[in-house]
Protein backbone atom coordinates (compact mmCIF):
# COMPACT_ATOMS: atom_id res chain seq x y z
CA UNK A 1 -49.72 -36.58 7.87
CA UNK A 2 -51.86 -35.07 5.25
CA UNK A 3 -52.30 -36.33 2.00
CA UNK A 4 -51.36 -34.90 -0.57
CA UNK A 5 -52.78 -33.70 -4.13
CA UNK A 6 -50.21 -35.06 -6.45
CA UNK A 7 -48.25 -38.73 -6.56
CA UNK A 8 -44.48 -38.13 -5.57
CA UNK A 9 -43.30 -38.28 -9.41
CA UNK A 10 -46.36 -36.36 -11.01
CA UNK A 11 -44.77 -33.12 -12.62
CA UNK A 12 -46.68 -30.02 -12.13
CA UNK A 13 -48.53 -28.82 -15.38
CA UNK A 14 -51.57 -26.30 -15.66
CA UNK A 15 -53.92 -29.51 -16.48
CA UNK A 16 -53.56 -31.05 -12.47
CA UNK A 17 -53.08 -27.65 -10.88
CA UNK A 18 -57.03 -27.01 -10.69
CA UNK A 19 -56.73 -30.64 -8.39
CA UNK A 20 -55.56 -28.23 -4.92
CA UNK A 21 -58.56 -27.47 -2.93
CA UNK A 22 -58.76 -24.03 -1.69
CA UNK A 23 -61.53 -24.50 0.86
CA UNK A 24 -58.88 -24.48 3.64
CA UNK A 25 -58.06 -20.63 2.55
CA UNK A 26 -61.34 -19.93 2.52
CA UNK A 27 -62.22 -21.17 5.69
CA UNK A 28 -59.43 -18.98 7.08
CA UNK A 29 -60.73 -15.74 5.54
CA UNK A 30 -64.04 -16.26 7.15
CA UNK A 31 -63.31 -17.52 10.55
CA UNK A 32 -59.53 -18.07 11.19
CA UNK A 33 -57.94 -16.07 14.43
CA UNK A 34 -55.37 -13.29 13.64
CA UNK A 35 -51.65 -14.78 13.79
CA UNK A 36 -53.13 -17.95 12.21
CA UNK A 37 -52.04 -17.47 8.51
CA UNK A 38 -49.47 -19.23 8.58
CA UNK A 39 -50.89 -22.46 10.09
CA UNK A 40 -53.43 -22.44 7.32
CA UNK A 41 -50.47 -21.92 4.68
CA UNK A 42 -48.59 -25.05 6.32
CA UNK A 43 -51.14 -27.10 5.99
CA UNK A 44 -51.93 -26.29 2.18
CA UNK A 45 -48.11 -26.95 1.21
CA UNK A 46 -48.20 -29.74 2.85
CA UNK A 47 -50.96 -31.46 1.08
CA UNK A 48 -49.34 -29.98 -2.31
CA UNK A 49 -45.82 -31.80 -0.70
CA UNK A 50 -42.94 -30.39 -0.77
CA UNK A 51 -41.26 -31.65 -3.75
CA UNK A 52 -44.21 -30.13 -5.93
CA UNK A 53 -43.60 -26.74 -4.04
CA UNK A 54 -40.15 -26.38 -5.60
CA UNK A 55 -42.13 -25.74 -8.86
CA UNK A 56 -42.39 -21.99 -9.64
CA UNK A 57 -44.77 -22.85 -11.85
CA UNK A 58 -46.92 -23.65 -8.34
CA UNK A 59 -45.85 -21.30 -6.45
CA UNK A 60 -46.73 -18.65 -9.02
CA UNK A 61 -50.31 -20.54 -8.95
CA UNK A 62 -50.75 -20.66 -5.22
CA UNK A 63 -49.51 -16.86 -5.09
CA UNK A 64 -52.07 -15.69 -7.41
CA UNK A 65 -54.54 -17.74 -6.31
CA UNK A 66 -54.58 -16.52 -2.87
CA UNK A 67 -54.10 -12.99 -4.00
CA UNK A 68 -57.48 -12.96 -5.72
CA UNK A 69 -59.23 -15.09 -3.24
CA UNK A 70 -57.85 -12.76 -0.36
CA UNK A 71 -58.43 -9.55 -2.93
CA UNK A 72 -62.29 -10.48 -3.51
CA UNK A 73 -62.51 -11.15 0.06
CA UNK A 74 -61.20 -8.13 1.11
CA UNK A 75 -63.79 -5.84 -1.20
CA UNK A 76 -66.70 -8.24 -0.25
CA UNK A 77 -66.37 -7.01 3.21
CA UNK A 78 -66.08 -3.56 2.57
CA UNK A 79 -62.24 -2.98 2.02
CA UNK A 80 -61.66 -0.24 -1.11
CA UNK A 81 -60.18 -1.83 -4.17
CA UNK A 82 -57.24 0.52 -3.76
CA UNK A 83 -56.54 -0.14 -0.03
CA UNK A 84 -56.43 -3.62 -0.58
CA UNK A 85 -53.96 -2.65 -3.50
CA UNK A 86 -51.88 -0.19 -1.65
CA UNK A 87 -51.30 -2.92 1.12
CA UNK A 88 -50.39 -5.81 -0.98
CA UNK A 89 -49.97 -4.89 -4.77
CA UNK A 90 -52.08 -6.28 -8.07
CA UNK A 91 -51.56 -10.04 -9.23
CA UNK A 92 -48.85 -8.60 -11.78
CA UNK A 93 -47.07 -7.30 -8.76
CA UNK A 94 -47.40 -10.27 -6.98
CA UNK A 95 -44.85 -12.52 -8.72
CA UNK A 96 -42.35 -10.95 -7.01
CA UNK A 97 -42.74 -12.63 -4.07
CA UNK A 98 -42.80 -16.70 -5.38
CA UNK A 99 -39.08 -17.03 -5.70
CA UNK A 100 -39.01 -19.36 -2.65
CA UNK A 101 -41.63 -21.00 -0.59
CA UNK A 102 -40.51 -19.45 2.53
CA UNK A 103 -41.42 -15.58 0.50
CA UNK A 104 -44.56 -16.86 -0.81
CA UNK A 105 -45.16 -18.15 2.89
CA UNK A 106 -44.73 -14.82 4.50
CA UNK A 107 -46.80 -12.71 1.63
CA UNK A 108 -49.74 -14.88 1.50
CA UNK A 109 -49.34 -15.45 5.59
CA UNK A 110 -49.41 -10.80 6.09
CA UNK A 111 -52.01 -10.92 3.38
CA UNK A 112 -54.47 -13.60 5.05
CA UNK A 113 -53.34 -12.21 8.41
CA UNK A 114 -54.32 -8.64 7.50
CA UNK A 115 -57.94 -9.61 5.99
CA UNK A 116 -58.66 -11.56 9.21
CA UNK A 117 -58.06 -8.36 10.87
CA UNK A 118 -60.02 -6.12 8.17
CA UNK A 119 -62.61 -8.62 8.95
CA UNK A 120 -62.62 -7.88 12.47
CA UNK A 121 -63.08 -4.46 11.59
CA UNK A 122 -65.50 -4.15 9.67
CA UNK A 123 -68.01 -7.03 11.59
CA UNK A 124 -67.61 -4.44 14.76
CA UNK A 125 -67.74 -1.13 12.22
CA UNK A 126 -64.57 1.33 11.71
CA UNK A 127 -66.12 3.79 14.34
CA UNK A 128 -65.01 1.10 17.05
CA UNK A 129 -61.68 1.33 15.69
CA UNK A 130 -61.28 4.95 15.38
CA UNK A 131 -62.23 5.35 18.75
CA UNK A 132 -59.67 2.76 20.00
CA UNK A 133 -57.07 4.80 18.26
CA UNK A 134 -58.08 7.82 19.84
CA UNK A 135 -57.95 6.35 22.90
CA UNK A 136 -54.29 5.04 22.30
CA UNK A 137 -52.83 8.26 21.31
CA UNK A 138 -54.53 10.03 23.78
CA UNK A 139 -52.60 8.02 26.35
CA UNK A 140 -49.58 8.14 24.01
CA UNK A 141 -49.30 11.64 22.87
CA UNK A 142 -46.36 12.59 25.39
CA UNK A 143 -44.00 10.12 23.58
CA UNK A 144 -42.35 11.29 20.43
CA UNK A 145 -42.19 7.90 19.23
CA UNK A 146 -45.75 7.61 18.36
CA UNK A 147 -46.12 7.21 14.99
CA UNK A 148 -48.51 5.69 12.13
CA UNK A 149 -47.00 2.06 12.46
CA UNK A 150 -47.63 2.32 16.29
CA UNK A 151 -50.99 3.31 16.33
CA UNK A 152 -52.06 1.11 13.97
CA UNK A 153 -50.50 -1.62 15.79
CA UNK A 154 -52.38 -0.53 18.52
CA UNK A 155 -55.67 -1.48 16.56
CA UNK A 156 -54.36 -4.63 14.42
CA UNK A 157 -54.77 -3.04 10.99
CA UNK A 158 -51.90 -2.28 8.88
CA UNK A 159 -50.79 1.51 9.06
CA UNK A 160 -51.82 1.78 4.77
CA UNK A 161 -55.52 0.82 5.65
CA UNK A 162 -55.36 2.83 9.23
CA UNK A 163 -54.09 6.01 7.35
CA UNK A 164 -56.62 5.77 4.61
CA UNK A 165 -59.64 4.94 6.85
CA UNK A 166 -58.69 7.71 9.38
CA UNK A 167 -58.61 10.21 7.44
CA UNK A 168 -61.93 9.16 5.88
CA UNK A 169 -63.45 8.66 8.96
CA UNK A 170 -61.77 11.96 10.89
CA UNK A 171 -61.03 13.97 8.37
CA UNK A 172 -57.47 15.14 8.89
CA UNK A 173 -54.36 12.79 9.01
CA UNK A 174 -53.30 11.19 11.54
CA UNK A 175 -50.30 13.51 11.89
CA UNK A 176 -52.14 16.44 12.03
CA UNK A 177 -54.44 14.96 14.54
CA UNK A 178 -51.88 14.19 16.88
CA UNK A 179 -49.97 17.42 16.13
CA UNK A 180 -53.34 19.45 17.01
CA UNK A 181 -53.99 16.97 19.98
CA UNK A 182 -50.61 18.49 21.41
CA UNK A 183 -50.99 22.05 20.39
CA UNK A 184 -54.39 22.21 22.78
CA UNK A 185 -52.70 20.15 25.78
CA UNK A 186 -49.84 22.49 25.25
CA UNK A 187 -51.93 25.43 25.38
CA UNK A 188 -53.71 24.27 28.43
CA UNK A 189 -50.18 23.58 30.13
CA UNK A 190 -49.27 27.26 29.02
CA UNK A 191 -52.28 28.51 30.94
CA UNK A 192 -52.61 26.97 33.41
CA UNK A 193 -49.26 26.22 35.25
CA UNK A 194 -46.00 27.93 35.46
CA UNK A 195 -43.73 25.00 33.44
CA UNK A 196 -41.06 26.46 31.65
CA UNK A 197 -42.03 26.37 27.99
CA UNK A 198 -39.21 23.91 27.21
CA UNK A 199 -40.85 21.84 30.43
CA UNK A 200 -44.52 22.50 28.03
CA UNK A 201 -42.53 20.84 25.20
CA UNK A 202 -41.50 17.71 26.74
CA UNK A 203 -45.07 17.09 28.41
CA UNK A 204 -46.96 17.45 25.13
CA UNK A 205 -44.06 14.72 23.43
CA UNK A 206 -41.57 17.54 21.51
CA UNK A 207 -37.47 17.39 22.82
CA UNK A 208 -36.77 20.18 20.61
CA UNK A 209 -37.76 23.60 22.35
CA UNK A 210 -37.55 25.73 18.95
CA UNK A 211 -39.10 22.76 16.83
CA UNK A 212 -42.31 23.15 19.61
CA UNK A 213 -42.31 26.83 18.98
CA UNK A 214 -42.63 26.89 15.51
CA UNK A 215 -45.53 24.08 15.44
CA UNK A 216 -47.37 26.29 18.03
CA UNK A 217 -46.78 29.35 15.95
CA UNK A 218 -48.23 27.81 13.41
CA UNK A 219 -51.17 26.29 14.98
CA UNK A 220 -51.91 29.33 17.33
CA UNK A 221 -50.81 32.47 15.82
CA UNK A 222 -48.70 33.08 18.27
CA UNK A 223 -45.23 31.63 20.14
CA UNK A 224 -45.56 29.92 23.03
CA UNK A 225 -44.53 33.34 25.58
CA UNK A 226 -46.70 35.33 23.35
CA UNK A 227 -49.76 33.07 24.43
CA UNK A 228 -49.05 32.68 27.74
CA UNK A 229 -48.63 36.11 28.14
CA UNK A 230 -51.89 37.14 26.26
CA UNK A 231 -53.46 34.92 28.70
CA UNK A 232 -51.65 36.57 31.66
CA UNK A 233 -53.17 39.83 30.93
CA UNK A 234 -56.75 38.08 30.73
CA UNK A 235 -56.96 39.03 26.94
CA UNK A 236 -58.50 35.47 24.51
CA UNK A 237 -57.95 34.36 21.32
């Protein structure tokens, strides 16, 4: 049983508001386990109670709250301004979400959850992570359902931040990574093995023979029979 900050009948005004104690939150940011959000988040409403969490008026103040503890604890660490933005909207956009408790429960609970994980991050440096993700698609590449959300699963960041920070990091998207990843395994395939090219396709993660031909076109200068048959007659490229 916790107790809580207000007496049972107490009405919520801006005056007893400043009474909630936000250490709890920020405890989480700097040492709470991923997945744990939302144990944190329990434990705050229930010392507000639940009667003063039918308020909007404080669940508009917890929302915002949060947002710009989690915001300034995201940029303090290292996270852009705009990533942290792009993942979770400004305080304005935040209001959206306080209609219930349960939907400022799950907003607060991704947006702790993913600065946990940005924290992870950045204590070990974005190269580590980078590198993971190579590693995934690497061993996922075959599969045409890798995608953004997947790989960034793979690394426990959400796919806004992973998009941004690979391409910072690597240079290219991810897409075009993975699409250039291909075109070389494909070319080695085409080289060095008599597949079919349709086989070539479905080993390097493309069902669709003439969709495969086009991407190699465009990555190699030439179709896929073109290149293998350059390659035949010992001529490079």
């Amino acid at each position: 049983m916790h107790d809580t900050f207000f007496d049972a009948g107490e009405p919520v005004t801006l005056r007893n508001l400043g009474r909630i104690d936000k250490k709890p939150i920020e405890a989480f940011l700097q040492n709470g386990a991923a997945g744990g959000a939302a144990g944190a988040l329990g434990m705050l409403f229930s010392s507000i109670g639940e009667t003063h969490m039918k308020s909007t008026l404080m669940r508009l103040y917890i929302t915002l709250d949060v947002h710009i503890a989690a915001k300034a604890f995201a940029e303090d660490i290292g996270v852009e301004r705009e990533v942290f933005l792009q993942c979770f909207g400004s305080a304005e956009q935040a209001v959206q979400h306080i209609h219930t408790r349960e939907s400022v429960r799950r907003y607060l609970a991704d947006m702790l959850d993913q600065c946990v994980a940005w924290r992870r991050v950045y204590s070990r440096g974005s190269a580590f992570m980078i590198e993971k993700a190579k590693a995934y698609i690497n061993e996922q590449y075959t599969g045409e359902d890798i995608s953004l959300e997947r790989v960034a699963a793979a690394v426990n960041v959400s796919p806004a931040y992973f998009s941004h920070l690979f391409k910072k990091e690597v240079g290219v998207s991810l897409i075009s990574y993975i699409t250039a990843l291909r075109m070389e395994k494909a070319k080695n395939l085409l080289s060095c093995s008599n597949m079919k090219i349709s086989e070539v396709a479905r080993q390097v993660g493309y069902s669709d023979y003439h969709y495969f031909s086009g991407m190699f076109k465009r990555h190699a200068g030439l179709t896929p029979s073109e290149f293998r048959a350059m390659r035949e007659t010992g001529n490079t490229r």
